[in-house]
Protein backbone atom coordinates (compact mmCIF):
# COMPACT_ATOMS: atom_id res chain seq x y z
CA UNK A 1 34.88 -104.09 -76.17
CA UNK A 2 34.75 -106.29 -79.35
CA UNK A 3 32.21 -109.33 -77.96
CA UNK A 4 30.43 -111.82 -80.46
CA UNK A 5 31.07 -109.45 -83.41
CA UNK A 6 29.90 -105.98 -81.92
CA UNK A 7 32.10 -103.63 -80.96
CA UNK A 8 30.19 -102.59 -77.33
CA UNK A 9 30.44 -99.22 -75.80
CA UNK A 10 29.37 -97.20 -73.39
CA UNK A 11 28.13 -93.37 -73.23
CA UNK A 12 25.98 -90.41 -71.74
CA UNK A 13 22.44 -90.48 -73.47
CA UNK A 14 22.78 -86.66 -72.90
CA UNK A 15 25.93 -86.57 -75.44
CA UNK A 16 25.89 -85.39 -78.50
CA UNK A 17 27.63 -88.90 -79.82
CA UNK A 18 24.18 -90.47 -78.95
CA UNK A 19 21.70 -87.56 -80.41
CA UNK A 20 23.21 -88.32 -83.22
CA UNK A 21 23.12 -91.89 -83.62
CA UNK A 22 19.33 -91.91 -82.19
CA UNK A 23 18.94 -89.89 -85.73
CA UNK A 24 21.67 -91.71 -87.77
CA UNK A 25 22.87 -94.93 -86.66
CA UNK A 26 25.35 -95.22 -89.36
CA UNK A 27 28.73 -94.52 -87.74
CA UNK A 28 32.72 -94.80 -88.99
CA UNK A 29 35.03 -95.68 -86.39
CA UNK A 30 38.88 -96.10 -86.74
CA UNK A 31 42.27 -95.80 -85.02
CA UNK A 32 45.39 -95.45 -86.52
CA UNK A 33 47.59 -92.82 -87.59
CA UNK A 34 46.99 -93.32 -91.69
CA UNK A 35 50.21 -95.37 -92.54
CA UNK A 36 48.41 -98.37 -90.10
CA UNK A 37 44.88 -98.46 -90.05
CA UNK A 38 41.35 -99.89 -88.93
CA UNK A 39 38.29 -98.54 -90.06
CA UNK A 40 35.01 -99.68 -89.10
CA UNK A 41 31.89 -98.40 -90.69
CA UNK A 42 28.39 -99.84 -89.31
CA UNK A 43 25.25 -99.74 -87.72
CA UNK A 44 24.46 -98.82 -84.00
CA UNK A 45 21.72 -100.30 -81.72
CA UNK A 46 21.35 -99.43 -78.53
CA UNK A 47 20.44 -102.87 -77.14
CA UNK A 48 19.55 -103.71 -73.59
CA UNK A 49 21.54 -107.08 -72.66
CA UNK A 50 20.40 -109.48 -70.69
CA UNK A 51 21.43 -110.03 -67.22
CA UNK A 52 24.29 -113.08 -68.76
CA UNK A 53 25.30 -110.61 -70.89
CA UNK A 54 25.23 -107.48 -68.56
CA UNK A 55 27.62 -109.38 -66.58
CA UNK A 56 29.95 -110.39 -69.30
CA UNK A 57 30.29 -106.96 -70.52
CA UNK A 58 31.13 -106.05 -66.96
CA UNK A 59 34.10 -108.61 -66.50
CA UNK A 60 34.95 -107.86 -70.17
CA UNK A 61 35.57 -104.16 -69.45
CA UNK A 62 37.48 -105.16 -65.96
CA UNK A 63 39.70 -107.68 -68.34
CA UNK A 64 40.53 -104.63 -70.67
CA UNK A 65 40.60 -101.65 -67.92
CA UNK A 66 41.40 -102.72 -65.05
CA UNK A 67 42.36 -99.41 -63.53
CA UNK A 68 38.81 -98.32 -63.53
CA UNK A 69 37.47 -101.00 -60.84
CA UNK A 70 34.95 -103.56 -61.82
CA UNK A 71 31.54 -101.87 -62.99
CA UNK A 72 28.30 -103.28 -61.42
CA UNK A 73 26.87 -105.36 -64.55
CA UNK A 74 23.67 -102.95 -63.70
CA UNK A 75 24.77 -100.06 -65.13
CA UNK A 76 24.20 -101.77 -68.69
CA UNK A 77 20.96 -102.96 -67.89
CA UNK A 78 19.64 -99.73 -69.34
CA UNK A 79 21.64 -99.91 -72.57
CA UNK A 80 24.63 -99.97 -74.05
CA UNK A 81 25.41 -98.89 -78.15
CA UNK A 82 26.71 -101.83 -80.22
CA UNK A 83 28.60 -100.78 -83.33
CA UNK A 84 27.76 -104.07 -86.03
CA UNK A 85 30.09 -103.76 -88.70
CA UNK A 86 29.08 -103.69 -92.22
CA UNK A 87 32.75 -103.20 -94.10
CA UNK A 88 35.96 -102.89 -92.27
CA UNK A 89 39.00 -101.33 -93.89
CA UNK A 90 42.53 -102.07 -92.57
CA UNK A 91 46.07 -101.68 -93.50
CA UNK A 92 49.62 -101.87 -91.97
CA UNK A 93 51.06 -100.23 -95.31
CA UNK A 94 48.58 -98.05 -97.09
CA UNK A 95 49.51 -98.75 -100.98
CA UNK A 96 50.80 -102.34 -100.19
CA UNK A 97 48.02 -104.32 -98.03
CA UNK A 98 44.81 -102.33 -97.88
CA UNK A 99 42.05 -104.65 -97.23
CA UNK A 100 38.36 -104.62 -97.58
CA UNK A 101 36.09 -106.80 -95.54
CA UNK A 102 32.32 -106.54 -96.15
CA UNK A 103 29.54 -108.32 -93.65
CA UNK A 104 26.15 -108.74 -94.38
């Protein structure tokens, strides 16, 4: 879920997904099918929220996914990855909008 400029996530710390970013935290993310496109290249913490924000992620996800039930804000407490974004790259018609966005 994109909250407060993050893009929040959860995972297994037994993936391979999180190995990796324990080693590397810089990550690309990006949907799209080339003509249309996001990309999202960043940073990931693993950050442990706070119990206000445990509970916002919770209704957050139940907002976007409803079909999965409303998670018990305590299975964040332990941590969740947070994708910051450092440049984002998007497009609706790749050689007629591409657009480069750049945080710091």
């Amino acid at each position: 879920m994109w909250i407060d400029g993050g893009l929040y996530y959860g995972g297994s710390p037994a993936t391979v997904h999180h190995r990796n970013i324990t080693h590397n935290p810089l990550v690309a993310v990006h949907i799209g099918d080339g003509q249309e496109a996001i990309i999202v290249e960043g940073a990931v913490e693993i950050e442990k929220p706070t119990e206000e924000m445990a509970e916002r992620l919770s209704e957050e996800s139940f907002a976007k996914y409803p079909q999965y039930g409303r998670l018990d804000p305590s299975v964040y407490i332990e941590g969740v990855s947070v994708l910051r974004p450092r440049r984002v790259l998007a497009w609706t018609s790749f050689t007629e909008n591409a657009t480069r966005f750049r945080f710091e």
